[in-house]
Protein backbone atom coordinates (compact mmCIF):
# COMPACT_ATOMS: atom_id res chain seq x y z
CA UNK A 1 0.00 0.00 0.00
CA UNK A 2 1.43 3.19 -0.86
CA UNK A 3 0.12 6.29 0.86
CA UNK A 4 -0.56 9.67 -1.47
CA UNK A 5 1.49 12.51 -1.39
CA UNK A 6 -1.35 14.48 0.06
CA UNK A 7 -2.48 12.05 2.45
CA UNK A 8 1.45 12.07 3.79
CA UNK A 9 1.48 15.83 4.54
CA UNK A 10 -2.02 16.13 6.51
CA UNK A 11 -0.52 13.10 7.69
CA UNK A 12 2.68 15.03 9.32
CA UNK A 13 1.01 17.52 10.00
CA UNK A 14 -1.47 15.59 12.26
CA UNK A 15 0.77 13.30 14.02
CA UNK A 16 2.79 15.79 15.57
CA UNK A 17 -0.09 17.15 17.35
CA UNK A 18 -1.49 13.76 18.34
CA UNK A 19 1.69 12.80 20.05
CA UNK A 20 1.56 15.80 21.90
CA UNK A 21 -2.16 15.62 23.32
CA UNK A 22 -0.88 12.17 24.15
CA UNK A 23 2.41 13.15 25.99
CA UNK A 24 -0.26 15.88 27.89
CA UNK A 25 -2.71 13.03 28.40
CA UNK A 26 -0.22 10.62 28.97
CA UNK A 27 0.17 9.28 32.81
CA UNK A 28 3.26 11.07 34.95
CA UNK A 29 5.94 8.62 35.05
CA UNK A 30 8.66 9.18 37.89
CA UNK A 31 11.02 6.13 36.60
CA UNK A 32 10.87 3.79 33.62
CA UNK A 33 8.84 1.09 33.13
CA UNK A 34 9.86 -2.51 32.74
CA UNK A 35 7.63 -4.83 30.65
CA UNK A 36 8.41 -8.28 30.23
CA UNK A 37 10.56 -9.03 26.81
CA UNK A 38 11.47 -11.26 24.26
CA UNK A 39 14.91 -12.54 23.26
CA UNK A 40 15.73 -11.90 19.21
CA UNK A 41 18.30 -12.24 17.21
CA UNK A 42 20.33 -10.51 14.63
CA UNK A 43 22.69 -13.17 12.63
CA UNK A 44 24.94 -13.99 15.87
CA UNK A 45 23.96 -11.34 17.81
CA UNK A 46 21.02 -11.50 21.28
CA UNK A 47 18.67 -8.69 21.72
CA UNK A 48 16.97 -8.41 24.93
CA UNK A 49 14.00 -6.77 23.74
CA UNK A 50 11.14 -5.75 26.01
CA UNK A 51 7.69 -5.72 25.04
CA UNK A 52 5.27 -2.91 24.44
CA UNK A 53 1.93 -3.57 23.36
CA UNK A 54 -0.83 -1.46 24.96
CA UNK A 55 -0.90 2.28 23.80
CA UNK A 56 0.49 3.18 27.50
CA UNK A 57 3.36 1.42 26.94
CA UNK A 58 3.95 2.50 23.97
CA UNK A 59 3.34 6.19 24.90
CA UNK A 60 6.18 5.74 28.08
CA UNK A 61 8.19 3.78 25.92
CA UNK A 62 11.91 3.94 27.01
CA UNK A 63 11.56 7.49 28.62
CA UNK A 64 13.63 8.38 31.77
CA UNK A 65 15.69 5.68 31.24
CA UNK A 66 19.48 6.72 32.14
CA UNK A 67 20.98 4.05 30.18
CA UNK A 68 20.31 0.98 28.93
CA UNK A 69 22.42 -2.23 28.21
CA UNK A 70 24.52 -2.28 25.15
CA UNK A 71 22.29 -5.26 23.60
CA UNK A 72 18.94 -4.35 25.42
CA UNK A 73 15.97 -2.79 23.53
CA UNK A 74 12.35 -2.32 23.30
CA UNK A 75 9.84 -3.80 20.91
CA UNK A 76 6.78 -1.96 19.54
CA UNK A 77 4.04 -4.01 18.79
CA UNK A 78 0.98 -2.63 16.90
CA UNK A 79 -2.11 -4.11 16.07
CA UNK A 80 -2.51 -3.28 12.58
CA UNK A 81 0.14 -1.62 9.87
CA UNK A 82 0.22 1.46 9.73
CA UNK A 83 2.78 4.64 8.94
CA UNK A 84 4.43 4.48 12.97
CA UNK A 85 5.67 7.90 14.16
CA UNK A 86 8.19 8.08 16.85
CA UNK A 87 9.23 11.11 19.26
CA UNK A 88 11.55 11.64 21.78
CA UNK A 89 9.78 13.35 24.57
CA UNK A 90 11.53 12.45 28.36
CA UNK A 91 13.77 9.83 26.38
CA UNK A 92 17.32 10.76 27.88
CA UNK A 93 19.36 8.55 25.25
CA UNK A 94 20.00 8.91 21.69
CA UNK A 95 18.63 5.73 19.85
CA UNK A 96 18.58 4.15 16.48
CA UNK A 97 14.62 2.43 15.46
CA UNK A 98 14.20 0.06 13.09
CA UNK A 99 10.72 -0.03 11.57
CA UNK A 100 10.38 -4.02 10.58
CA UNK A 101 7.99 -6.70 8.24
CA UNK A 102 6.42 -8.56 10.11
CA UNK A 103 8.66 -11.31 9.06
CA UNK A 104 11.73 -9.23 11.12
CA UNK A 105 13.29 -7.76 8.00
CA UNK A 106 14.64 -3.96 8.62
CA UNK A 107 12.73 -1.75 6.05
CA UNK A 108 14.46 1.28 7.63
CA UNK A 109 16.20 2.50 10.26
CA UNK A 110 16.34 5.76 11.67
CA UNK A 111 18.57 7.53 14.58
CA UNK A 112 16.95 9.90 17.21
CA UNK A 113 18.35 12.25 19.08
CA UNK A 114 17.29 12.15 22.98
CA UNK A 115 14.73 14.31 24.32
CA UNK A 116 13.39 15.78 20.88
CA UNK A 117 9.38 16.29 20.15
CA UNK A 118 10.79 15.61 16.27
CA UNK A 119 8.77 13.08 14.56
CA UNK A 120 9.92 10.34 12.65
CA UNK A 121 7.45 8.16 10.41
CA UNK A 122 8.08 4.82 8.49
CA UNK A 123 8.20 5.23 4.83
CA UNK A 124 5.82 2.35 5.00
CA UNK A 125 3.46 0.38 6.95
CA UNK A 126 4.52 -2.02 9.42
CA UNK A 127 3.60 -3.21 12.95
CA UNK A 128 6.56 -3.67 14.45
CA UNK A 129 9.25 -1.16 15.53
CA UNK A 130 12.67 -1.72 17.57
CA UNK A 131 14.75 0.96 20.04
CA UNK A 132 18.48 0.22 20.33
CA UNK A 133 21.18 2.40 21.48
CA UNK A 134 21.90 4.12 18.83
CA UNK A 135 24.56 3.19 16.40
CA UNK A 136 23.74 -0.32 17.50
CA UNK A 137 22.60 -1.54 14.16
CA UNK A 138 25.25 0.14 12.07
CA UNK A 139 27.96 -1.38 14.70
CA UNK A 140 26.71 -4.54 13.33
CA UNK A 141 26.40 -3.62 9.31
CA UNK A 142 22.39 -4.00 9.82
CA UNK A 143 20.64 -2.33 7.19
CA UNK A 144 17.19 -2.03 5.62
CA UNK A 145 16.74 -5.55 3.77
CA UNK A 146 18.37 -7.11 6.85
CA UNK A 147 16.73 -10.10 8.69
CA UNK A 148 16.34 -9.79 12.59
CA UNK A 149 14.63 -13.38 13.85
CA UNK A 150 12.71 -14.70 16.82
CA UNK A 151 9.71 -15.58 18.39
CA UNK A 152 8.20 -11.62 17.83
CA UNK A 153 8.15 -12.37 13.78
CA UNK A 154 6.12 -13.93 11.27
CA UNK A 155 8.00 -16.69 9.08
């Protein structure tokens, strides 16, 4: 599915202003939140990945977090595909995402700088979408078209 020029620019216009009636909706959050997670895998390399499913979790994501382990990350899981716009908001560490097929391959990755309200959309719809320290990916010559696997994909 590709989405219309139009659509895309009402479209980034929009989601900046969702996210942000979210973040002022959102629940205070005094520490980060652990969710349970997921082991995958990228060739030879373990990712610790926790789990965040429900829209809260999502919307806290890794925020106030002041670091993280070097192979520890957080999985986004969506119900349906869909264009997925990520912010920064109360996210002290500069990450790399990877928007993934449901079958785990990379369709693009993208680094954010910490504590930004900058938006940063797929290209295309997917359901899935993984946080890693950033540079993590590129550290391991993972690129769009690259194959992550585990129990969180699709064959």
């Amino acid at each position: 599915m590709q989405i219309k020029p139009a659509r895309l620019r009402r479209l980034r216009l929009v989601v900046p202003a969702l996210l942000s009636l979210l973040a002022a909706t959102a629940p205070a959050q005094s520490g980060p939140q652990k969710l349970p997670s997921v082991r995958l895998n990228a060739g030879i390399h373990n990712i610790q990945a926790e789990v965040a499913r429900t829209p809260e979790q999502r919307a806290i994501g890794l925020m106030n977090r002041p670091t993280m382990p070097p192979n520890d990350g957080m999985l986004f899981v969506f119900d349906e595909a869909a264009t997925q716009c990520f912010w920064m908001k109360n996210t002290l560490l500069p990450l790399s995402i990877a928007y993934l097929a449901d079958d785990g391959t990379i369709t693009q990755i993208v680094d954010m700088p910490p504590q930004t309200l900058d938006s940063k959309c797929s290209t295309q719809p997917v359901r899935l979408v993984l946080e890693m320290n950033q540079g993590w990916f590129a550290k391991r010559g993972l690129k769009p078209g690259s194959r992550l696997s585990g129990d969180a994909f699709k064959p």
